[in-house]
PDB file of N, CA and C in Angstrom:
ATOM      1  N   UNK A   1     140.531  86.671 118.008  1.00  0.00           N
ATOM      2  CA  UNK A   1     141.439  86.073 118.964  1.00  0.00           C
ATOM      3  C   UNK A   1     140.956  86.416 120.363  1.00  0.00           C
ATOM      4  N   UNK A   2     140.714  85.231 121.020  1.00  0.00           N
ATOM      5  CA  UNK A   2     140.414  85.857 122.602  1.00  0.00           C
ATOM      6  C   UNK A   2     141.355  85.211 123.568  1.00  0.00           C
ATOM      7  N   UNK A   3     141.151  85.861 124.475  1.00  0.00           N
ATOM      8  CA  UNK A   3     142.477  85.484 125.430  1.00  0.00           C
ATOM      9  C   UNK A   3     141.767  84.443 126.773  1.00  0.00           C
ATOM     10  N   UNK A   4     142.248  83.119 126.666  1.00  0.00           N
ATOM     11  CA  UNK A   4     141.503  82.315 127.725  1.00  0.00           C
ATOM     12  C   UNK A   4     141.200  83.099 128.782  1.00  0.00           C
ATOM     13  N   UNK A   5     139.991  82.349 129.353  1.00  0.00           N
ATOM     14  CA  UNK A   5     139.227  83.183 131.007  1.00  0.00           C
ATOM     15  C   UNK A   5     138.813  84.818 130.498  1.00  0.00           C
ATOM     16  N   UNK A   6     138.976  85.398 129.650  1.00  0.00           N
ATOM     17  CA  UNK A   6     138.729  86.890 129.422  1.00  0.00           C
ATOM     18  C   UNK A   6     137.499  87.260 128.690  1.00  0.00           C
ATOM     19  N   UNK A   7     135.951  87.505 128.930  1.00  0.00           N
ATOM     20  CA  UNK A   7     135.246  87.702 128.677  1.00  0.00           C
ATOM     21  C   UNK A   7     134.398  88.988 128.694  1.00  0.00           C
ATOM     22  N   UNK A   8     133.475  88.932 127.782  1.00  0.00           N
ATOM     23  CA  UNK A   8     133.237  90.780 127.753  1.00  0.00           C
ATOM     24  C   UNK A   8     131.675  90.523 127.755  1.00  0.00           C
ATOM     25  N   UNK A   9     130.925  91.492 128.508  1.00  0.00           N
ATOM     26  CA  UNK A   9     129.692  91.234 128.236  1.00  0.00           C
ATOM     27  C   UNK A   9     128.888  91.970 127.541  1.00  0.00           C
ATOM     28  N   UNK A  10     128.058  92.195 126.542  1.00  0.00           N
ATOM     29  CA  UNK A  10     127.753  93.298 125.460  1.00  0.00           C
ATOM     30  C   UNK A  10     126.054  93.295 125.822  1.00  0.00           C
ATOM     31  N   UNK A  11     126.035  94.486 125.859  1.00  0.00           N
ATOM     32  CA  UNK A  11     124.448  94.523 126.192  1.00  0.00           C
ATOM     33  C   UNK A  11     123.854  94.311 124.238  1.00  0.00           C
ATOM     34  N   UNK A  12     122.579  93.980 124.553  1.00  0.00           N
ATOM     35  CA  UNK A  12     121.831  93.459 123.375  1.00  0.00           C
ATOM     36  C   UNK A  12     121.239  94.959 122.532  1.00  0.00           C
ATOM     37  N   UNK A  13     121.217  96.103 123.158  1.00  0.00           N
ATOM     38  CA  UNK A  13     120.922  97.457 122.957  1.00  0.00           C
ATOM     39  C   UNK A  13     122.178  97.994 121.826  1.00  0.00           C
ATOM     40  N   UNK A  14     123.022  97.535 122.470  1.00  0.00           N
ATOM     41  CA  UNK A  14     124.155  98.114 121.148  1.00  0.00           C
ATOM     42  C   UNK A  14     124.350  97.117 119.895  1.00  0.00           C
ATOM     43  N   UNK A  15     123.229  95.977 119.908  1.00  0.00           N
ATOM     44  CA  UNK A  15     123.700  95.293 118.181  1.00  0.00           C
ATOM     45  C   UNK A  15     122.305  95.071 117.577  1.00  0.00           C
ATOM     46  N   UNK A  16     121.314  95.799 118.154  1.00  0.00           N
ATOM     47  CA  UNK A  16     120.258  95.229 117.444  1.00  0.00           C
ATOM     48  C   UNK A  16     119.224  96.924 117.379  1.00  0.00           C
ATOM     49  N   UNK A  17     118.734  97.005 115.851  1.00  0.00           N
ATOM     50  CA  UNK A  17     118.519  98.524 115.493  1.00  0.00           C
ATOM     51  C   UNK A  17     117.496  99.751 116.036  1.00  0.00           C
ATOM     52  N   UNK A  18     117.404 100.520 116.416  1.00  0.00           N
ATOM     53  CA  UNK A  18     116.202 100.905 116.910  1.00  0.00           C
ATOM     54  C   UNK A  18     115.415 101.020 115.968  1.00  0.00           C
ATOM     55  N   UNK A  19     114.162 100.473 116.903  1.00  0.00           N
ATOM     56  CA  UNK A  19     112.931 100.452 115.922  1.00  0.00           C
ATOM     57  C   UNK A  19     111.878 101.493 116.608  1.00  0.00           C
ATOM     58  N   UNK A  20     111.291 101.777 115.656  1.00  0.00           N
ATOM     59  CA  UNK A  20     109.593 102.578 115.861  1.00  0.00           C
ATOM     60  C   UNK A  20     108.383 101.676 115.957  1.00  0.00           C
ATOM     61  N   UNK A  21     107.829 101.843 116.585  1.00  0.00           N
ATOM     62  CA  UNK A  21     106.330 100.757 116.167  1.00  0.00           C
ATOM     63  C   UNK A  21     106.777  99.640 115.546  1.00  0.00           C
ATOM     64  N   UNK A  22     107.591  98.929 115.637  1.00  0.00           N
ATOM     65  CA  UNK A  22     108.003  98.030 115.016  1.00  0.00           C
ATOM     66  C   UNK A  22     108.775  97.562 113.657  1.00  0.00           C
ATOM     67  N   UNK A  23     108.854  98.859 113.333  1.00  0.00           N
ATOM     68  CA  UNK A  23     110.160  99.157 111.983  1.00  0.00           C
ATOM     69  C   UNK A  23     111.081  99.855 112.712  1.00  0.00           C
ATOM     70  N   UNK A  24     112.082  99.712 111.537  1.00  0.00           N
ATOM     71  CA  UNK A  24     112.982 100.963 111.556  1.00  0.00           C
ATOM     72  C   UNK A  24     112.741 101.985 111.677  1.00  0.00           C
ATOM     73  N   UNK A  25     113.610 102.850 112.479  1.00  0.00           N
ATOM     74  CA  UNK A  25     113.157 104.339 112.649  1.00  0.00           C
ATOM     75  C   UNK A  25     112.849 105.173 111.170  1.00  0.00           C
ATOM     76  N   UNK A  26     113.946 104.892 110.498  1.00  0.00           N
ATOM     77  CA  UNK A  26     113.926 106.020 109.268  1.00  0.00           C
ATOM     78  C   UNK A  26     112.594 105.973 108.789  1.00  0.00           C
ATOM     79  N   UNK A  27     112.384 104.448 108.625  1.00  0.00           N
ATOM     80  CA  UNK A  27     111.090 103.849 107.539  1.00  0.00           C
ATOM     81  C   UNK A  27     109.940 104.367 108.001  1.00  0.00           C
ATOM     82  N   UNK A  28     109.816 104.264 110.064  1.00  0.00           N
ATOM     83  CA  UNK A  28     108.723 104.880 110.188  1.00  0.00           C
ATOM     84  C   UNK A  28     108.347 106.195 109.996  1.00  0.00           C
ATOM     85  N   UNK A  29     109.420 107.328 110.071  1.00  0.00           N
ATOM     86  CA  UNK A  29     109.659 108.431 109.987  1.00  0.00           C
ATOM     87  C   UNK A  29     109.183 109.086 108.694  1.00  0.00           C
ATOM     88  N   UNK A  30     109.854 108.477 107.192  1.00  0.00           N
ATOM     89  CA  UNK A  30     109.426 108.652 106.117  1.00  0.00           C
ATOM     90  C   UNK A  30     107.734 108.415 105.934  1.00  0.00           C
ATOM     91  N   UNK A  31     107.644 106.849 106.375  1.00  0.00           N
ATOM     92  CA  UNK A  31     106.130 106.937 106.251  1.00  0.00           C
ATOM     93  C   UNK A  31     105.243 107.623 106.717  1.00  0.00           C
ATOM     94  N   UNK A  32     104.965 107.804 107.884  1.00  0.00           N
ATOM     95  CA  UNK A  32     104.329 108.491 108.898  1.00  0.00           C
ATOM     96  C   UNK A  32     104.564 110.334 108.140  1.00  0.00           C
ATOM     97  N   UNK A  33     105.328 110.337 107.978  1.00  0.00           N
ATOM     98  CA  UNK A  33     105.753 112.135 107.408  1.00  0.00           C
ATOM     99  C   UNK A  33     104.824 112.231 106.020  1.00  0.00           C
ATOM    100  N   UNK A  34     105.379 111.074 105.064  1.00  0.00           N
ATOM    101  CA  UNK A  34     104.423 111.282 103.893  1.00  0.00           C
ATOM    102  C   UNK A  34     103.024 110.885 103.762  1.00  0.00           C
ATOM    103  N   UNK A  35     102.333 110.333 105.002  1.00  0.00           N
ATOM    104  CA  UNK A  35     100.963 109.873 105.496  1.00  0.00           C
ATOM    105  C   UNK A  35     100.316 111.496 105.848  1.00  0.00           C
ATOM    106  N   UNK A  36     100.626 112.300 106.373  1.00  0.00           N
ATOM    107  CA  UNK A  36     100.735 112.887 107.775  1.00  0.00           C
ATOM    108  C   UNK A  36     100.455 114.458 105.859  1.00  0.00           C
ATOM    109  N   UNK A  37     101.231 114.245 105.331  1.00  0.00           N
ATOM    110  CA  UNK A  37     101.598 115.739 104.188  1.00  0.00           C
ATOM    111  C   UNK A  37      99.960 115.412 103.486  1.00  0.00           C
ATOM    112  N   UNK A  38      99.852 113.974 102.896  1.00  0.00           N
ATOM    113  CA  UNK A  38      98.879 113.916 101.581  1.00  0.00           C
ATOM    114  C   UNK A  38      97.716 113.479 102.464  1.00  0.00           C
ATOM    115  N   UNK A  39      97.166 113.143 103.851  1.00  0.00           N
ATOM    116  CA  UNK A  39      96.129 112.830 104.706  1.00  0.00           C
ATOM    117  C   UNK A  39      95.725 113.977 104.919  1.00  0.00           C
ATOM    118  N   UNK A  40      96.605 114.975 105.784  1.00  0.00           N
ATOM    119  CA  UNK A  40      96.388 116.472 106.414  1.00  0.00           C
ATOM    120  C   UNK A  40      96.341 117.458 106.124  1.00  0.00           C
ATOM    121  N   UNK A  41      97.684 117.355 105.009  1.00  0.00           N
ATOM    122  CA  UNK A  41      97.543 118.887 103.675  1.00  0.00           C
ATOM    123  C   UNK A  41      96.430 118.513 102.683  1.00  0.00           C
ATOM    124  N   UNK A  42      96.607 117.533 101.963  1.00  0.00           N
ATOM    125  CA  UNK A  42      95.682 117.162 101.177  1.00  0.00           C
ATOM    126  C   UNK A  42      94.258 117.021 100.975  1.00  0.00           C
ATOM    127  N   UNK A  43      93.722 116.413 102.120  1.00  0.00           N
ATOM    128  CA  UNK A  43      92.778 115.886 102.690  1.00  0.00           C
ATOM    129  C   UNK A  43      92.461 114.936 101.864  1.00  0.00           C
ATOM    130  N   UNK A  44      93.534 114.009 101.796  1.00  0.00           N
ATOM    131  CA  UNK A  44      93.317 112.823 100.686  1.00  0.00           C
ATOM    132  C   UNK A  44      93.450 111.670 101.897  1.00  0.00           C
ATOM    133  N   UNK A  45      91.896 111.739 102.615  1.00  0.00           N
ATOM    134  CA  UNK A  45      91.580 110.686 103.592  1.00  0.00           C
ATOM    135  C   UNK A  45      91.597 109.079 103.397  1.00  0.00           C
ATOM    136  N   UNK A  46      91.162 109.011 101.982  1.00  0.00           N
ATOM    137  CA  UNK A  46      91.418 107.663 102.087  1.00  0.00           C
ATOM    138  C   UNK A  46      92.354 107.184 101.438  1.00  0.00           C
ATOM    139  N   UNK A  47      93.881 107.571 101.412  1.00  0.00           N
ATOM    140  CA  UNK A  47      95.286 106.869 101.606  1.00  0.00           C
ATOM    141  C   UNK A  47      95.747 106.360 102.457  1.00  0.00           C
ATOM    142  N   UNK A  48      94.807 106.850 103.763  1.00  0.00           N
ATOM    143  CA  UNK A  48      95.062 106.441 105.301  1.00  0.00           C
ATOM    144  C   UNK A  48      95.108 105.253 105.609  1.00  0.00           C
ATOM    145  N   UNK A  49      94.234 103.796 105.350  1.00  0.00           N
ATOM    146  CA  UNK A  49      94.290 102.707 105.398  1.00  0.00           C
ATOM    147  C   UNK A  49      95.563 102.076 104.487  1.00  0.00           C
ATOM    148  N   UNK A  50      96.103 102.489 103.083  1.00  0.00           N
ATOM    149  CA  UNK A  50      97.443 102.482 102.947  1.00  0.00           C
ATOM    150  C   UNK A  50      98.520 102.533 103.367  1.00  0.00           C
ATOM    151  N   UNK A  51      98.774 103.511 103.699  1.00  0.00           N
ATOM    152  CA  UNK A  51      99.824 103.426 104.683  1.00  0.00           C
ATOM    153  C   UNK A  51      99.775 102.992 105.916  1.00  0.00           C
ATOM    154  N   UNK A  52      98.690 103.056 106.514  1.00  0.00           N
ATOM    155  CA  UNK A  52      98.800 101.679 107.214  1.00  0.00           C
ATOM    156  C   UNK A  52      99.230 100.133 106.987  1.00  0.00           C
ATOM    157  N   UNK A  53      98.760  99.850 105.948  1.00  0.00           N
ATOM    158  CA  UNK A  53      98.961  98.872 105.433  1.00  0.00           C
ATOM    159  C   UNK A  53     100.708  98.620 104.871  1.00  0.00           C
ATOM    160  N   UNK A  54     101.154  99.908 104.772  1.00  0.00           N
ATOM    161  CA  UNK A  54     102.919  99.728 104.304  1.00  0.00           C
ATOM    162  C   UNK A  54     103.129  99.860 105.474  1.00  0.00           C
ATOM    163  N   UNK A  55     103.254 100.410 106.987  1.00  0.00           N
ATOM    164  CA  UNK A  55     103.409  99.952 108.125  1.00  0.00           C
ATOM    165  C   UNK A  55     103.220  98.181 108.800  1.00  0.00           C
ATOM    166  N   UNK A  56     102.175  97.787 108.513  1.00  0.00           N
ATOM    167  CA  UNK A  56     101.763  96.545 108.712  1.00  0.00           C
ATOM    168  C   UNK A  56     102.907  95.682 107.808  1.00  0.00           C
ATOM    169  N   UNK A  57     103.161  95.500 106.639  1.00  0.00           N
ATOM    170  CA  UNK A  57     103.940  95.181 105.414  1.00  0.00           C
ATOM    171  C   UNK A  57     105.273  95.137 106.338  1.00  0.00           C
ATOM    172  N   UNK A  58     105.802  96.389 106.788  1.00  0.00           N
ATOM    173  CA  UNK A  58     106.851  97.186 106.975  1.00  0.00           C
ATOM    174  C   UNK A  58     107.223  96.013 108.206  1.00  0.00           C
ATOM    175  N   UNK A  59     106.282  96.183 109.349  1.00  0.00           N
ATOM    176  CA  UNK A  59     106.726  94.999 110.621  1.00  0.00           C
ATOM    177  C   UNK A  59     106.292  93.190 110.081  1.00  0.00           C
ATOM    178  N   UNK A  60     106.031  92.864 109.237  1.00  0.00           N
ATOM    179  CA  UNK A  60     106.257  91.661 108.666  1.00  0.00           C
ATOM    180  C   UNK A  60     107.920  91.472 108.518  1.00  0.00           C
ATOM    181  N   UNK A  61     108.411  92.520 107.785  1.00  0.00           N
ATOM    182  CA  UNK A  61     109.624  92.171 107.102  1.00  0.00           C
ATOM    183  C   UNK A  61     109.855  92.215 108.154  1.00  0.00           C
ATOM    184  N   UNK A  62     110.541  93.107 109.049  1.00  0.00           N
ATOM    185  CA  UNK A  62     111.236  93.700 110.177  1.00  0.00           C
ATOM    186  C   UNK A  62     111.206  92.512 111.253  1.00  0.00           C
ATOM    187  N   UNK A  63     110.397  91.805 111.094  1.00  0.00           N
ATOM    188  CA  UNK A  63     110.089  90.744 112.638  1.00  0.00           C
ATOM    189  C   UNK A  63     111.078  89.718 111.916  1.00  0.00           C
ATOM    190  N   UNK A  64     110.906  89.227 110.032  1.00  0.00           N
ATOM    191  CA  UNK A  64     112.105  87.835 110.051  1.00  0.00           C
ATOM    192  C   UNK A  64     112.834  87.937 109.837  1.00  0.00           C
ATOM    193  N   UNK A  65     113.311  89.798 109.695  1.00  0.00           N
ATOM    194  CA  UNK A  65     114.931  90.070 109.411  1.00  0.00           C
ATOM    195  C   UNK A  65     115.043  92.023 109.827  1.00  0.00           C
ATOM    196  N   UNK A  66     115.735  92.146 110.754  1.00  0.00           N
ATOM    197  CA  UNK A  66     116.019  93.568 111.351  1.00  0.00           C
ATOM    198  C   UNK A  66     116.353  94.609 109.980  1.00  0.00           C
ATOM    199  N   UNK A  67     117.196  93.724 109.545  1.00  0.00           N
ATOM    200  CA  UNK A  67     117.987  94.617 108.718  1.00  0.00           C
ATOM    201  C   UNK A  67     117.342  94.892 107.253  1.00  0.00           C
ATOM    202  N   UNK A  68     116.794  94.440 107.259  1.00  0.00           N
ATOM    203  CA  UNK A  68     115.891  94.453 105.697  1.00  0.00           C
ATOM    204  C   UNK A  68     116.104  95.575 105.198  1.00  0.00           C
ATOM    205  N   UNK A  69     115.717  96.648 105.740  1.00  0.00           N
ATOM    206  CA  UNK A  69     115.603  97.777 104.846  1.00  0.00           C
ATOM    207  C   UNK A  69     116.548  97.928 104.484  1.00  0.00           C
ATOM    208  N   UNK A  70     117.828  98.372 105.182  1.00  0.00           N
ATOM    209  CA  UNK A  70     119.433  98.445 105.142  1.00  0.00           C
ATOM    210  C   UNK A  70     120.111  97.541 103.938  1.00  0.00           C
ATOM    211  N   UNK A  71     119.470  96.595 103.924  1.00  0.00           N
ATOM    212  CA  UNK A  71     119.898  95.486 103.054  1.00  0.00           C
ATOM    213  C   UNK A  71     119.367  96.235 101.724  1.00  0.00           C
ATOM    214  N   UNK A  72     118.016  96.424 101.986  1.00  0.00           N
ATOM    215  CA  UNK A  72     117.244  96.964 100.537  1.00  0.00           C
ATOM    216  C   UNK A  72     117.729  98.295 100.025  1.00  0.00           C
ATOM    217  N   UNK A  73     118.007  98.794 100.730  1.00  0.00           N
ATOM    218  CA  UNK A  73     118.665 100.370 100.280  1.00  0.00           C
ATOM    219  C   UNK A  73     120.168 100.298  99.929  1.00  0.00           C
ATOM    220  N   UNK A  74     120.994  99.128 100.884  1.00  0.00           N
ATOM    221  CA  UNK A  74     122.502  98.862  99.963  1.00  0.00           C
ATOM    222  C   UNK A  74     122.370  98.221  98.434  1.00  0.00           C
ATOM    223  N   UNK A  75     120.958  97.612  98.415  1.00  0.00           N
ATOM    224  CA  UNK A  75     121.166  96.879  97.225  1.00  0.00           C
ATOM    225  C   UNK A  75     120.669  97.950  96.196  1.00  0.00           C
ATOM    226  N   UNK A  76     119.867  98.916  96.271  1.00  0.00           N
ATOM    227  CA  UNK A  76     119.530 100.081  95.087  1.00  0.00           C
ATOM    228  C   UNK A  76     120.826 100.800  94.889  1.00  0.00           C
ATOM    229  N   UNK A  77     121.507 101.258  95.883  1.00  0.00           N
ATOM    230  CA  UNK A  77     122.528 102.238  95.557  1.00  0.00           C
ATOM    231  C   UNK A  77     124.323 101.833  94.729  1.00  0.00           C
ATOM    232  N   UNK A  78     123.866 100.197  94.632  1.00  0.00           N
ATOM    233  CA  UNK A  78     125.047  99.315  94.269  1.00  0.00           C
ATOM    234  C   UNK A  78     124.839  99.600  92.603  1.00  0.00           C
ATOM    235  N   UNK A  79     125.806  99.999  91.604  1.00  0.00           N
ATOM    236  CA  UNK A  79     125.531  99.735  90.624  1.00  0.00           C
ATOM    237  C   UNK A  79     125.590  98.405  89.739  1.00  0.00           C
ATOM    238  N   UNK A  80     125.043  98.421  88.846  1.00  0.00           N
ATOM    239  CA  UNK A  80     124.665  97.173  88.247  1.00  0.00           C
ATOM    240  C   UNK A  80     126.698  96.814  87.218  1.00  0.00           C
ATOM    241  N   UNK A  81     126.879  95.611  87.453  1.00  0.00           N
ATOM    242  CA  UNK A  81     127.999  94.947  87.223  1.00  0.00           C
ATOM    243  C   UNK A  81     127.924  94.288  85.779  1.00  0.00           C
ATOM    244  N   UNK A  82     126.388  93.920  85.531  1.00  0.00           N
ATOM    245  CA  UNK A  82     126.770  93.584  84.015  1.00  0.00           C
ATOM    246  C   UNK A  82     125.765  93.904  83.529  1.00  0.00           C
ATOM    247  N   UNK A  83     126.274  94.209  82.268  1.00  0.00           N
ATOM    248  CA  UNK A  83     124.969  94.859  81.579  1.00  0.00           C
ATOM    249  C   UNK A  83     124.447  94.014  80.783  1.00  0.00           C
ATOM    250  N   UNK A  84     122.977  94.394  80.739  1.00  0.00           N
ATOM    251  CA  UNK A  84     121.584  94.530  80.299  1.00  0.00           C
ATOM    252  C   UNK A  84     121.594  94.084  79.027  1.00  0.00           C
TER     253      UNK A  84
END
């Protein structure tokens, strides 16, 4: 319900998600952390172009829909309604 002549102006910062490099924060966070353990602790060098590549993956989704991940993580934690 709005009230004629009464308008509100909403900056674009409060409805749209922060991103990292072009994902989501969490997503980059997780990735980058588990890149960063099995690259550096490990010295398992060539996973490195991988996860790059789930970064790259990662801002595909993210550019034709913000919410993707959010979407993808409500839909794992939903249990299944009919069974199998």
């Amino acid at each position: 319900m709005s009230t004629p002549g009464y308008r509100i102006r909403l900056h674009n910062s409060l409805t749209t998600p922060i991103m990292l490099g072009g994902v989501p924060r969490q997503f980059a966070i997780l990735n980058w952390t588990i890149c960063a353990a099995l690259v550096l602790g490990m010295r398992a060098i060539y996973l490195f172009p991988l996860f790059i590549m789930f970064h790259v993956g990662a801002v595909f989704f993210a550019r034709k829909d913000p919410y993707f991940f959010e979407v993808i993580l409500r839909h794992l934690r939903q249990k299944r309604f009919y069974r199998v």
